[in-house]
Protein backbone atom coordinates (compact mmCIF):
# COMPACT_ATOMS: atom_id res chain seq x y z
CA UNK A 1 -21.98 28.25 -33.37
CA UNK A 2 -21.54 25.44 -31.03
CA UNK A 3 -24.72 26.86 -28.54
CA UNK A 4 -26.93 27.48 -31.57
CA UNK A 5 -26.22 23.72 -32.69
CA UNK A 6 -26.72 22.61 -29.13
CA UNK A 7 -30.40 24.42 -29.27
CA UNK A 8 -31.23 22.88 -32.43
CA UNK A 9 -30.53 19.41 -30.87
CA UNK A 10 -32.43 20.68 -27.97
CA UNK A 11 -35.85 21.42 -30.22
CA UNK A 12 -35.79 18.54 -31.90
CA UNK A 13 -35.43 16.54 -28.78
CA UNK A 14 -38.34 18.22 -27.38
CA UNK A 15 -40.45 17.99 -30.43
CA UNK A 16 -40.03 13.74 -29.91
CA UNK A 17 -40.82 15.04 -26.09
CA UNK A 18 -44.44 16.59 -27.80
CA UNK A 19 -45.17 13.99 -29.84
CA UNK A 20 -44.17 10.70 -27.54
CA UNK A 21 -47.14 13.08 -24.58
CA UNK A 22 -49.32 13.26 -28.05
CA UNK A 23 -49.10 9.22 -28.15
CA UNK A 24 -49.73 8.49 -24.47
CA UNK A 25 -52.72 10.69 -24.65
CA UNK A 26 -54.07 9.44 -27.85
CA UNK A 27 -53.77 6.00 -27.86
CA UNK A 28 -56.13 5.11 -25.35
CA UNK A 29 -58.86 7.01 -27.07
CA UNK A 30 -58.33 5.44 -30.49
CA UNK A 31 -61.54 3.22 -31.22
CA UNK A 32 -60.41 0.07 -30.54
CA UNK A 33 -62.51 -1.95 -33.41
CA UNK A 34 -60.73 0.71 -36.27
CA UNK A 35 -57.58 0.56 -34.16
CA UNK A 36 -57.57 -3.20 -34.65
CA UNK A 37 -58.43 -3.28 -38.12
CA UNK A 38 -55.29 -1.25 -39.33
CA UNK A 39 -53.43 -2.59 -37.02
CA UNK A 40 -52.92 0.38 -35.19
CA UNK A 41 -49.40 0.82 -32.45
CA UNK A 42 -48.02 4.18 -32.25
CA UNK A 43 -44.49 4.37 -31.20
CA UNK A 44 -42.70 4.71 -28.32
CA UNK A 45 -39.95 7.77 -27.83
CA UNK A 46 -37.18 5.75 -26.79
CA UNK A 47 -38.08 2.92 -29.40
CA UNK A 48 -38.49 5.20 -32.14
CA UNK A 49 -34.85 6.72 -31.39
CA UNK A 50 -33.15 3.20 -31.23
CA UNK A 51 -34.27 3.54 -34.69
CA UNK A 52 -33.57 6.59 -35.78
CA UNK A 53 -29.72 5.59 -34.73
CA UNK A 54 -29.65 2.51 -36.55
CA UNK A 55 -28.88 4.34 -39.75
CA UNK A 56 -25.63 4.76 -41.08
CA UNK A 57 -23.89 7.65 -42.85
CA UNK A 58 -26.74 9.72 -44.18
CA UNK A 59 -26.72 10.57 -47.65
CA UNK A 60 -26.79 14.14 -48.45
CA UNK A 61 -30.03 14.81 -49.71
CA UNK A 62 -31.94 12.56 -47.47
CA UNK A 63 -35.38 10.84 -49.25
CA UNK A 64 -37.02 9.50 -46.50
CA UNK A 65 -40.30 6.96 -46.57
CA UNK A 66 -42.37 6.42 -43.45
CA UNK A 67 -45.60 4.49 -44.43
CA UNK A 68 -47.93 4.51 -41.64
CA UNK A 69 -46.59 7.04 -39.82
CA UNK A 70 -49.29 7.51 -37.21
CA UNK A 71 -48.52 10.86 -35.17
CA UNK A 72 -44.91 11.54 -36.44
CA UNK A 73 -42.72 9.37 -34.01
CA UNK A 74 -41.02 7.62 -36.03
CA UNK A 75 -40.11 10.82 -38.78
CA UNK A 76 -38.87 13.06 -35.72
CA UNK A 77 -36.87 10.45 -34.33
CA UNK A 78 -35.30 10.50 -37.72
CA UNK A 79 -34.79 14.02 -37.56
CA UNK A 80 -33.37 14.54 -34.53
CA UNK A 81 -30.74 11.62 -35.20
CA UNK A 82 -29.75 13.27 -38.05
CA UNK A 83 -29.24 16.85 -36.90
CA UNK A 84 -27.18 15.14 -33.37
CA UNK A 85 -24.73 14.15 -36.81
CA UNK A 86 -21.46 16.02 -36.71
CA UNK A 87 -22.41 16.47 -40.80
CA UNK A 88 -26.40 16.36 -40.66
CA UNK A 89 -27.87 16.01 -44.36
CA UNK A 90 -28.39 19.14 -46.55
CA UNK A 91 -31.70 18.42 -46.77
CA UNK A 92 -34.38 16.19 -45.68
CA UNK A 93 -37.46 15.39 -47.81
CA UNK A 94 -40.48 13.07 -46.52
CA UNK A 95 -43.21 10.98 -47.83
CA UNK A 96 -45.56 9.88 -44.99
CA UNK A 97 -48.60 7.83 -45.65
CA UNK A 98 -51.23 7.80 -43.09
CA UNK A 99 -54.76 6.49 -43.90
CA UNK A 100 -56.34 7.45 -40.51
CA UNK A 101 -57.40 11.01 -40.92
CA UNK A 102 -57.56 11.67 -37.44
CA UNK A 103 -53.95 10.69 -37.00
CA UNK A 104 -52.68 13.01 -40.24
CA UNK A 105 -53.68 16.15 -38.71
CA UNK A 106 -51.66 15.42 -35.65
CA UNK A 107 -49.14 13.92 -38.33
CA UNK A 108 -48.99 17.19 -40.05
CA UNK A 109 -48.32 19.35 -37.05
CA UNK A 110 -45.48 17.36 -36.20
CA UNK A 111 -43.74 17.87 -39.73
CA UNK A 112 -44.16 21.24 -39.66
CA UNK A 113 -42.25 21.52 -36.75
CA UNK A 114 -40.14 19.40 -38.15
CA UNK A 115 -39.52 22.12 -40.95
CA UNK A 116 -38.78 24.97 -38.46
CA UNK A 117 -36.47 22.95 -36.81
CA UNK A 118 -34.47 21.94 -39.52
CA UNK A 119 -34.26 25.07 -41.37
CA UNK A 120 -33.33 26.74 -38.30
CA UNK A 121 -29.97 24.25 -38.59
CA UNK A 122 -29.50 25.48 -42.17
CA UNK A 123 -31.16 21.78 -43.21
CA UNK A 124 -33.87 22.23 -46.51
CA UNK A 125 -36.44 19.99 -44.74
CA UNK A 126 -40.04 19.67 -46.62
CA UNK A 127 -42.52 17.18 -46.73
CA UNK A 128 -45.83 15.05 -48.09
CA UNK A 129 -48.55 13.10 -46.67
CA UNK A 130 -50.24 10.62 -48.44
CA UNK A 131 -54.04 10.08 -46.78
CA UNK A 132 -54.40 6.86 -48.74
CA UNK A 133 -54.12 3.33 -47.95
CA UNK A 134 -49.59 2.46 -48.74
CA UNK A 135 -50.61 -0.79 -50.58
CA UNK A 136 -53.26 0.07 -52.97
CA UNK A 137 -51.56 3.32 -53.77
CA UNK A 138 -48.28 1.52 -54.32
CA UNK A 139 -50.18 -0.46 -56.56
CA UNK A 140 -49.91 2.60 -58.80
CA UNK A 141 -48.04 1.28 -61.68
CA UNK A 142 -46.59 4.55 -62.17
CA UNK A 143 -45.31 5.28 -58.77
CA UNK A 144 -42.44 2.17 -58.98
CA UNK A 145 -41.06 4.44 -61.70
CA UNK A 146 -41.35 8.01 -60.60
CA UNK A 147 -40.82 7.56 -56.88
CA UNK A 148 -37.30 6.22 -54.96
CA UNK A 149 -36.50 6.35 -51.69
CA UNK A 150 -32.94 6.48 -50.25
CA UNK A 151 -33.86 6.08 -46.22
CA UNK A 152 -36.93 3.96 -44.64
CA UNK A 153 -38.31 4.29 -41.19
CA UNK A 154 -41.84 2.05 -40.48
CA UNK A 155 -43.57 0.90 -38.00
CA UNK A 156 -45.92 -0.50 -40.26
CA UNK A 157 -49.35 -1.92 -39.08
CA UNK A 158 -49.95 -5.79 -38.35
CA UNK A 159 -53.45 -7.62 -39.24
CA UNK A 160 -53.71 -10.89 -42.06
CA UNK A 161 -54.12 -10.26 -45.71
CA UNK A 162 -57.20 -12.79 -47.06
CA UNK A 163 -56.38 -14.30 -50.00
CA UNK A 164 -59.20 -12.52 -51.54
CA UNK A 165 -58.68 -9.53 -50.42
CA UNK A 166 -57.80 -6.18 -53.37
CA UNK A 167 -54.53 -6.01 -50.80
CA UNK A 168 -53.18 -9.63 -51.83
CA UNK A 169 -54.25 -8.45 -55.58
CA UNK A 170 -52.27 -5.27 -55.28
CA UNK A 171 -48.97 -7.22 -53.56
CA UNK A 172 -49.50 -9.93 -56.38
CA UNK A 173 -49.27 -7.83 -59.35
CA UNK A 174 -45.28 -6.04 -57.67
CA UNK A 175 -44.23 -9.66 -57.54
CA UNK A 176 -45.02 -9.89 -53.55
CA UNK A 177 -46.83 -12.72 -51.71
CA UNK A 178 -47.43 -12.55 -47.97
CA UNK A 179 -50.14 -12.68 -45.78
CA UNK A 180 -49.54 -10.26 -43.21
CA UNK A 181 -49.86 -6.28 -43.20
CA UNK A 182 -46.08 -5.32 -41.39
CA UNK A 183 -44.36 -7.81 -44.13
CA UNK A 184 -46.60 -6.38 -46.71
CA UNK A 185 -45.06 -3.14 -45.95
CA UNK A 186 -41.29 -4.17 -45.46
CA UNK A 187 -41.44 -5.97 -48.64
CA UNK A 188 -43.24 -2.55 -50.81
CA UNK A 189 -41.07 -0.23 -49.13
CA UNK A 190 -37.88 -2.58 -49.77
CA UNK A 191 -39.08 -2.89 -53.35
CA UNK A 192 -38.89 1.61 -53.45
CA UNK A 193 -35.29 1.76 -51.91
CA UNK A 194 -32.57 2.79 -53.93
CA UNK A 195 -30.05 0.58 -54.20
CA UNK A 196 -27.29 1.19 -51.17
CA UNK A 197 -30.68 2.87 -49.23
CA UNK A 198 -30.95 1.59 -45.89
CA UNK A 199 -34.67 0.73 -44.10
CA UNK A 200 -35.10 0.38 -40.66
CA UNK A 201 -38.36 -1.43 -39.02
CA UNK A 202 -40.19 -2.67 -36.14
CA UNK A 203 -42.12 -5.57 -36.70
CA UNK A 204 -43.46 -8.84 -35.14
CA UNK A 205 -40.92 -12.02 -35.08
CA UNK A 206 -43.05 -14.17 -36.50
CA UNK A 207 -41.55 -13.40 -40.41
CA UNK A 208 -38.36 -15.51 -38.86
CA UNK A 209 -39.61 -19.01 -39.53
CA UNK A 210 -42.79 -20.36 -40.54
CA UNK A 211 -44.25 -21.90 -43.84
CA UNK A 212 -46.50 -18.70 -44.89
CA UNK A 213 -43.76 -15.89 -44.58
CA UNK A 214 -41.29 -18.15 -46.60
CA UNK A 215 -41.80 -15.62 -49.87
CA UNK A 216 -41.54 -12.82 -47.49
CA UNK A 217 -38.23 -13.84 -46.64
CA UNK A 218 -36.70 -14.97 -49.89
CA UNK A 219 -37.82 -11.53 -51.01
CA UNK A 220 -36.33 -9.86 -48.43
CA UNK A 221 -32.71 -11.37 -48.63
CA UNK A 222 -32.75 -11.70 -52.37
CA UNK A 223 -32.79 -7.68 -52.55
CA UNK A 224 -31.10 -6.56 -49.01
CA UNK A 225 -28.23 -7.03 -46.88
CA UNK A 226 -29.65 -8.35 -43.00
CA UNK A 227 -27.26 -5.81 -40.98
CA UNK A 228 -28.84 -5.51 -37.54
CA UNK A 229 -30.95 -7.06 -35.48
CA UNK A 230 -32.59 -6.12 -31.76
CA UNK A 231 -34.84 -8.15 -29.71
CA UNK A 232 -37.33 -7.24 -27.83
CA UNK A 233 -37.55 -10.73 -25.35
CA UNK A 234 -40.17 -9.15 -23.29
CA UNK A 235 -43.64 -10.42 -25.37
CA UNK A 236 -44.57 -6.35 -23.80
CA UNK A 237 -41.56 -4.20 -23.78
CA UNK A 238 -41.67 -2.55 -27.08
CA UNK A 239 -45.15 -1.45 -26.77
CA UNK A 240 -45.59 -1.93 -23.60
CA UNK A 241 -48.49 0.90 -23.13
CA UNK A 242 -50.46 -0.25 -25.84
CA UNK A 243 -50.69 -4.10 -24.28
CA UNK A 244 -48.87 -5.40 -27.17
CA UNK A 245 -48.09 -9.24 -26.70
CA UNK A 246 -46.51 -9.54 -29.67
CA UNK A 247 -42.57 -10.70 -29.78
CA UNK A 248 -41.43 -7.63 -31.24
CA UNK A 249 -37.71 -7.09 -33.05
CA UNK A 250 -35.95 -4.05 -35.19
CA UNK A 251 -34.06 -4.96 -37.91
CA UNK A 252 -32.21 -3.01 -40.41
CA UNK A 253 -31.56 -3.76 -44.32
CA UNK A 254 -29.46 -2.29 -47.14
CA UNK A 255 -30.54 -2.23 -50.65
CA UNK A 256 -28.21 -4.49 -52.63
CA UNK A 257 -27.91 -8.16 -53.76
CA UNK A 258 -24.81 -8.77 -51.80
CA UNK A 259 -24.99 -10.25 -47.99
CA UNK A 260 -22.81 -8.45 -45.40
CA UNK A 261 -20.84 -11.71 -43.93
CA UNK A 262 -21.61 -10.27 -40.48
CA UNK A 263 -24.66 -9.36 -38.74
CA UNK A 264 -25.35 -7.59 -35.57
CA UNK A 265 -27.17 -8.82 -33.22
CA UNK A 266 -28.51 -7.47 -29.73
CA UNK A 267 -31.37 -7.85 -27.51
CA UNK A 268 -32.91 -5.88 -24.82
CA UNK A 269 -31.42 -7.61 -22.19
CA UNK A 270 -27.76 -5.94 -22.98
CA UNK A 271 -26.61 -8.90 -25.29
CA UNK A 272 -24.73 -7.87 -28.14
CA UNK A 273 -22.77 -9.93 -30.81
CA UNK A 274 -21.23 -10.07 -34.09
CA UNK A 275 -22.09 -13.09 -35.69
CA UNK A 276 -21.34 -14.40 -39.13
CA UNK A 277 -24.47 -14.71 -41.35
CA UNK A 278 -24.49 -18.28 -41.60
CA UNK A 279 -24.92 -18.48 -38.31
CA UNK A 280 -28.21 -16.63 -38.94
CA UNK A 281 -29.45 -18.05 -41.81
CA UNK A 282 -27.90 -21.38 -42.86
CA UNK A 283 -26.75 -21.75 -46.22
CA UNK A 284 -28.79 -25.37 -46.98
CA UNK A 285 -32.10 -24.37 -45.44
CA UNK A 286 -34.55 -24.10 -48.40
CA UNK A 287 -37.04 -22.30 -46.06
CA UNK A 288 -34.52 -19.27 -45.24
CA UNK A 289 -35.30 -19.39 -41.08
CA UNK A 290 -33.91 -16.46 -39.82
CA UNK A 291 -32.33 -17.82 -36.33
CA UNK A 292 -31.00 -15.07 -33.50
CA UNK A 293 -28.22 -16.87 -31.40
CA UNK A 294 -28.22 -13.64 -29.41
CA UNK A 295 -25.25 -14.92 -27.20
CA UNK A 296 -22.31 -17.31 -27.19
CA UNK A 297 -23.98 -20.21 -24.95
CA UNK A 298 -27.16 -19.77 -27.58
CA UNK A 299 -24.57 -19.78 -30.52
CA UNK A 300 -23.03 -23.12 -28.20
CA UNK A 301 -26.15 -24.51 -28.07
CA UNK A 302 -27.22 -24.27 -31.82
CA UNK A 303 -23.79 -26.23 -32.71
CA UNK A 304 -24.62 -28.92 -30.12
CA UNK A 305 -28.28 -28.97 -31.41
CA UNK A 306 -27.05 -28.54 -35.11
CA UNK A 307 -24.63 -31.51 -34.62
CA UNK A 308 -27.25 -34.47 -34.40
CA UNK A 309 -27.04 -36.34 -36.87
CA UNK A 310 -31.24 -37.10 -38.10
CA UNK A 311 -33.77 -35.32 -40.22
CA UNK A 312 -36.81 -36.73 -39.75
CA UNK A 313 -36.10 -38.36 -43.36
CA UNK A 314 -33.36 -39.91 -41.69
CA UNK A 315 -35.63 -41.63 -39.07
CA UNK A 316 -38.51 -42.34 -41.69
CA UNK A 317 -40.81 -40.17 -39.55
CA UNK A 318 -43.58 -37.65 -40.59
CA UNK A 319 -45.25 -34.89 -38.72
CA UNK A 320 -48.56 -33.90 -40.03
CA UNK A 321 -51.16 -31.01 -38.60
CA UNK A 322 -54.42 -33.14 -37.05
CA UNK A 323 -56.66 -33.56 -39.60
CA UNK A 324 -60.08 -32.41 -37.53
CA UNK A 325 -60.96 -29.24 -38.02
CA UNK A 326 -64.53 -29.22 -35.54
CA UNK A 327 -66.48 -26.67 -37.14
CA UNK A 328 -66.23 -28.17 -40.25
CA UNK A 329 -67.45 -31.76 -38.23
CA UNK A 330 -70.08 -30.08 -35.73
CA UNK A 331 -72.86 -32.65 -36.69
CA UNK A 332 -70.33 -35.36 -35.63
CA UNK A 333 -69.11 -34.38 -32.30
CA UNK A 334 -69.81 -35.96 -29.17
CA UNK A 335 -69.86 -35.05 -25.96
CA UNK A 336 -69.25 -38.50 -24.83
CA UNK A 337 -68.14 -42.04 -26.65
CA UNK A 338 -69.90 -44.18 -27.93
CA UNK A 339 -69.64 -47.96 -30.06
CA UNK A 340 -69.90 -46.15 -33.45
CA UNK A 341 -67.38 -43.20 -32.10
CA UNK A 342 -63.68 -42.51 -32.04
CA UNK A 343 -61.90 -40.42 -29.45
CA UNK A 344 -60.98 -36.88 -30.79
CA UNK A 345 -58.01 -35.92 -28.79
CA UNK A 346 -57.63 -32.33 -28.44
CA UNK A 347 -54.62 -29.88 -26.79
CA UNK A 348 -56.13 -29.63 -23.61
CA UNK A 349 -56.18 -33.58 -23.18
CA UNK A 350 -52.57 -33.70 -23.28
CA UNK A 351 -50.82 -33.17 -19.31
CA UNK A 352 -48.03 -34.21 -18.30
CA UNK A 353 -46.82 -35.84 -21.12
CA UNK A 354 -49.43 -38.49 -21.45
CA UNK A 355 -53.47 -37.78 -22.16
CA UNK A 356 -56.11 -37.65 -19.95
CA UNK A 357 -59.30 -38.87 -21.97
CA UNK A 358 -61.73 -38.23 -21.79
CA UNK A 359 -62.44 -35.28 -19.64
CA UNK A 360 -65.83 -35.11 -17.64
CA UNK A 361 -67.51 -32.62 -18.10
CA UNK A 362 -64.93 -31.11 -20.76
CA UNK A 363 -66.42 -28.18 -22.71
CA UNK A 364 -65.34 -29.16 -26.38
CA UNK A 365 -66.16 -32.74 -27.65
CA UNK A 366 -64.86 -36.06 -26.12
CA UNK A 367 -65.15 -38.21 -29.26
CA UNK A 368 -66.66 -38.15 -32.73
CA UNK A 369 -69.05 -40.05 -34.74
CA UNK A 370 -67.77 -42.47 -37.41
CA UNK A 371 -69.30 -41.54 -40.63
CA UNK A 372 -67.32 -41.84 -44.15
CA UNK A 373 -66.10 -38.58 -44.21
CA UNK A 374 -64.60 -38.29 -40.61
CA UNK A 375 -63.47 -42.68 -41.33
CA UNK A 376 -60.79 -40.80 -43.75
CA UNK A 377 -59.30 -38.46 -41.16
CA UNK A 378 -58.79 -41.32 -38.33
CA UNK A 379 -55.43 -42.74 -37.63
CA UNK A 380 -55.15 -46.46 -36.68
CA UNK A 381 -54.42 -47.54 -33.55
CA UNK A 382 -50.82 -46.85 -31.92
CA UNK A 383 -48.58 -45.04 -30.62
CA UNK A 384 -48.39 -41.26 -31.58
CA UNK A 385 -46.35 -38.21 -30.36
CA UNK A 386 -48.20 -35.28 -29.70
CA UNK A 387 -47.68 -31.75 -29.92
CA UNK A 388 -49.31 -28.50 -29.67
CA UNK A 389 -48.98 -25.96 -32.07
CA UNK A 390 -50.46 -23.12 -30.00
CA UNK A 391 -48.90 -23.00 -26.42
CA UNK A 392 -50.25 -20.32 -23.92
CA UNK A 393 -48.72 -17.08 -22.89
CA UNK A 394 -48.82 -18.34 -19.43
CA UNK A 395 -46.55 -21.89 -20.34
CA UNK A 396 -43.04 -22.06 -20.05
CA UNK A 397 -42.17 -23.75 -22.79
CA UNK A 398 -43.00 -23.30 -26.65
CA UNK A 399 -42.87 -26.87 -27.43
CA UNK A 400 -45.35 -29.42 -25.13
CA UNK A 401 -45.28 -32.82 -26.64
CA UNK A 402 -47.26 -35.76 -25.22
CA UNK A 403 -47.11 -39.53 -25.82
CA UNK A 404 -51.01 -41.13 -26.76
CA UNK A 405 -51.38 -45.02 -27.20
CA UNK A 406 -54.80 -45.54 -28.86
CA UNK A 407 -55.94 -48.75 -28.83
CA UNK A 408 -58.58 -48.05 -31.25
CA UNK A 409 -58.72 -45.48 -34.51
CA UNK A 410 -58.72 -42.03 -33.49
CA UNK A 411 -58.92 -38.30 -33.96
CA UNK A 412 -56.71 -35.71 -33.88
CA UNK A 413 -57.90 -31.85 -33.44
CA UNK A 414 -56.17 -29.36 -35.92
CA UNK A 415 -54.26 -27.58 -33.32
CA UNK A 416 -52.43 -30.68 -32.71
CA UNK A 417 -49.08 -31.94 -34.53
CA UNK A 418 -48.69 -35.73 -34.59
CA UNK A 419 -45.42 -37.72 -35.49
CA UNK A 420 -46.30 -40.84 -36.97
CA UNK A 421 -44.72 -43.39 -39.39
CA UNK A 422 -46.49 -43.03 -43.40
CA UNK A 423 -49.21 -43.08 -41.18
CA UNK A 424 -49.18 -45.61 -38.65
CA UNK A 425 -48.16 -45.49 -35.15
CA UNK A 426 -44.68 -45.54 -33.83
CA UNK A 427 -42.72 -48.16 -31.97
CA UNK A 428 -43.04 -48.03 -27.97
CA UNK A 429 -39.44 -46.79 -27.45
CA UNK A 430 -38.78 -44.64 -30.25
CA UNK A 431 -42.16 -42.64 -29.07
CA UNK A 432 -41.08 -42.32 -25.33
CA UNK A 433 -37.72 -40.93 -26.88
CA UNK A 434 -38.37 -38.88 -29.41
CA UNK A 435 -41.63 -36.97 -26.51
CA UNK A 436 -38.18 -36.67 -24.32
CA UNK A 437 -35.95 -35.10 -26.77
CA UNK A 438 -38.74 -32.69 -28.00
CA UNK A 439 -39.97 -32.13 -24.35
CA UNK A 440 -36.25 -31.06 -22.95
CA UNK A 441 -35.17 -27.63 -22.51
CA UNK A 442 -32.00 -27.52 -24.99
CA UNK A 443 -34.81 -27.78 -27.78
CA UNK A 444 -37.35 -25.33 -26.50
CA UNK A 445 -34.46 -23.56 -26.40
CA UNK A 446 -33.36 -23.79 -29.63
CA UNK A 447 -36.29 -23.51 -31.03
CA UNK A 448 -36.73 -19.99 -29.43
CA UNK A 449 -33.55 -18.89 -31.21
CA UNK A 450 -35.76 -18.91 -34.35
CA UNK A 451 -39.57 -18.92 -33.06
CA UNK A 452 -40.57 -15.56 -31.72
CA UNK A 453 -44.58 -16.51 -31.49
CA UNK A 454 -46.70 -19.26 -29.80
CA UNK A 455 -47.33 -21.01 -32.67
CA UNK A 456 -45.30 -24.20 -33.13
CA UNK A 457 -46.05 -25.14 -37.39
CA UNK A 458 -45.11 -29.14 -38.61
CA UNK A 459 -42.43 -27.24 -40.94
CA UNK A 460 -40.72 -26.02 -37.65
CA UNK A 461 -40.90 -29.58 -36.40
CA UNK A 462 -39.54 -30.56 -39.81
CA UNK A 463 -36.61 -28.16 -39.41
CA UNK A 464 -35.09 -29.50 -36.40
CA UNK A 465 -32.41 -32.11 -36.08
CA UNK A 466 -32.66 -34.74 -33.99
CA UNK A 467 -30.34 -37.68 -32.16
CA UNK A 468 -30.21 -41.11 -33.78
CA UNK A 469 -32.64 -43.81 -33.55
CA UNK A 470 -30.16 -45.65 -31.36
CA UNK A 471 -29.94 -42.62 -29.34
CA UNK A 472 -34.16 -41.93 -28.92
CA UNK A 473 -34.58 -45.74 -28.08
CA UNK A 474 -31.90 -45.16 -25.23
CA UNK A 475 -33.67 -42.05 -23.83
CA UNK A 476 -37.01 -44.09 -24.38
CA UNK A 477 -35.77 -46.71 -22.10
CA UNK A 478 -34.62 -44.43 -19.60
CA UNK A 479 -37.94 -43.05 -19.32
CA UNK A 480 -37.27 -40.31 -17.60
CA UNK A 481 -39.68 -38.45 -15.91
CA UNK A 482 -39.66 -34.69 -14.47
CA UNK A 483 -38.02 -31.66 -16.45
CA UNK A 484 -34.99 -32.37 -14.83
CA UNK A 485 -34.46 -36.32 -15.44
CA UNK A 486 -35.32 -35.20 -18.75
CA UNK A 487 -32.94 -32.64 -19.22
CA UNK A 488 -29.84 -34.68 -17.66
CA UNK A 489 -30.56 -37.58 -20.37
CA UNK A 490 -30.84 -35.23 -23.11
CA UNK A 491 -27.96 -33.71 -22.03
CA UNK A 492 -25.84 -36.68 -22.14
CA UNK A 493 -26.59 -37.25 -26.16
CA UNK A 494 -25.92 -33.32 -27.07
């Protein structure tokens, strides 16, 4: 008995052997317009069975759900986990969606070895595939009635949702409001799992924080248990032949309205923690961030950083998105200023903390004509603390803050964030220390522990605490200057 188990195990392994050479060869030849427009990233063998293992006990008669399934990775990864089980399920029955039609004919040869595999181990395995888009069809208002799920497996695909689009329509009318495809997916499927069912995924980081995948996340941990986390801290490790840039992390959830008071988490690097929920997502923050303290000296720093005592509330300041949006002004920009322009300060004027304007020969727009509309979208002259809310791949740091004195109304571009005071400017010392704080490497850090994308949003800037005003006066007289200077007075107020 124990060889013929040992083959079975054996198959299936090679069978996620086929299909991982099936991916390598296929992905490169996948039109790259169609493969961006469904958001197309095949899986990985060794991913796809961190995955598969993820699950826990496997119920008997196994229901399992893999929308977008692509070429089968993720469904044999399942399979093989569960016949490695010293009691593998009696039977194993699948639902795969794939809307590429190209992709469900190499989808369907991998179930049906799937099938001979299986019943070769004494396991009833059978299957269906569903060539039709997962959301629309879930739209279906019969299928939330006649179809359950007790295990699901995605690696769903990853493109925005317009507002207008019959996908947002379709999500609206199950109760669900997102704006991305993978959290589109996560939040159908979780909606299809039976209670106690457990769903595995791979997805982008960026549901973790964030103003527009709020809803996504108070659906998410209103009807599951967070249980696991990995993290992928590599921006191209999960996908890595595919060019993905994408912060990547697997997380699993289990049907049911009550929170395990632990939850694993582990990253690529070899980290790997317990950690009590709380720690993960705090218990007073209305916006339900979803932070990964994915070791003790990040769990250290989040109490040091957690410990200051300021919202912005506290210190009467605001942080608003720049309100010039240059498409929308392109009969008012200027190369160059002028007496009836303002300047119109963009990211790349900020360097080294301060801003260089105006660039020669820069290729956006130095300044910006005055007229009544764009007279409404100046601030008045002050002192400001910039920041940008799209840092490169190439930078080092997430969060790249700069102080800008303008002696005169100005602009701000919309890819800029801007502390300011109902408005106005900011006293001298209070903006030197508050571009410090935000510029030092204990809050890039921290922020990381939360922020898996490039994009830094005013609500994240909201979210942090901060020192005292006492305390940002100090650093603002210390002025100091160079990352380490910086980091050595910030440290001394953590």
């Amino acid at each position: 008995m124990g060889s013929i188990i040992g083959k079975q195990k054996q198959d299936s392994r090679s069978i996620s052997s086929r299909a991982d050479k099936i991916r390598r060869e296929i992905s490169p030849r996948l039109d790259s317009k169609r493969r961006a427009a469904l958001g197309q990233y095949l899986t990985p063998e060794p991913v796809a069975a961190d995955m598969a293992a993820m699950f826990g006990e496997l119920p008997k008669e196994v229901r399992l759900l893999d929308a977008g399934a692509g070429i089968g990775s993720l469904t044999t990864a399942f399979v093989t986990e569960a016949l490695s089980r010293e009691e593998p399920p009696r039977s194993i029955l699948v639902t795969a969606f794939e809307v590429d039609p190209t992709l469900s004919e190499l989808l369907s040869q991998t179930l049906d070895e799937c099938r001979v595999i299986c019943n070769e181990a004494d396991v009833h395995f059978a299957h269906r595939i569903v060539e039709d888009d997962y959301i629309l069809h879930s739209g279906e208002p019969l299928l939330e009635v006649v179809e359950r799920f007790n295990c699901v497996i995605l690696n769903p695909p990853y493109g925005k949702i317009k507002s207008t689009s019959r996908w947002r329509r379709s999500l609206r009318s199950q109760g669900i409001e997102t704006v991305n495809l993978y959290s589109a997916f996560v939040a159908l499927a979780l909606n299809q799992l039976e209670v106690d069912g457990e769903l595995v995924a791979i997805t982008p980081r960026s549901f973790c924080n964030g103003p527009y995948y709020q809803p996504f996340r108070e659906h998410m941990l209103g009807l599951s248990s967070l249980e696991h986390l990995y993290v992928f801290e590599a921006r191209n490790k999960a996908f890595k032949d595919d060019a993905v840039l994408q912060e990547n992390v697997i997380f699993k959830l289990r049907k049911g309205e009550h929170q395990s008071p632990t939850v694993r988490l582990e990253a690529d690097c070899g980290d790997a923690r317990e950690v009590p929920f709380d720690e993960v997502v705090h218990s007073g923050d209305k916006h339900r961030f979803i932070r990964l303290p994915l070791s003790t000296d990040d769990a250290a720093l989040a109490n040091r950083v957690q410990a200051l005592p300021c919202t912005l509330v506290d210190l009467n300041l605001k942080v608003s998105t720049g309100r010039i949006v240059d498409f929308r002004r392109r009969d008012e920009l200027r190369k160059d200023a002028g007496q009836t322009t303002a300047p119109l300060i963009y990211p790349a004027h900020l360097r080294d903390g301060g801003v260089s304007w105006p660039i020669a020969g820069f290729k956006k727009s130095n300044a910006i004509e005055i007229s009544p509309r764009v007279e409404r979208e100046l601030v008045p002259s002050g002192r400001y603390v910039l920041a940008k809310r799209f840092s490169s791949k190439e930078e080092k740091r997430r969060i790249v803050v700069s102080v800008y004195e303008a002696d005169v109304p100005a602009a701000f571009d919309n890819k800029l964030n801007f502390f300011h005071r109902d408005g106005s400017g900011l006293p001298g010392l209070l903006a030197l220390g508050l571009a410090a704080f935000l510029n030092s490497t204990a809050t890039d850090e921290y922020f990381r522990l939360f922020s898996g994308h490039t994009q830094v949003n005013a609500t994240d800037l909201r979210n942090l605490y901060y020192p005292s005003i006492e305390a940002l006066e100090w650093l603002g007289r210390a002025a100091p200057v160079g990352q380490e200077a910086i980091d050595e007075a910030v440290g001394a107020i953590l």
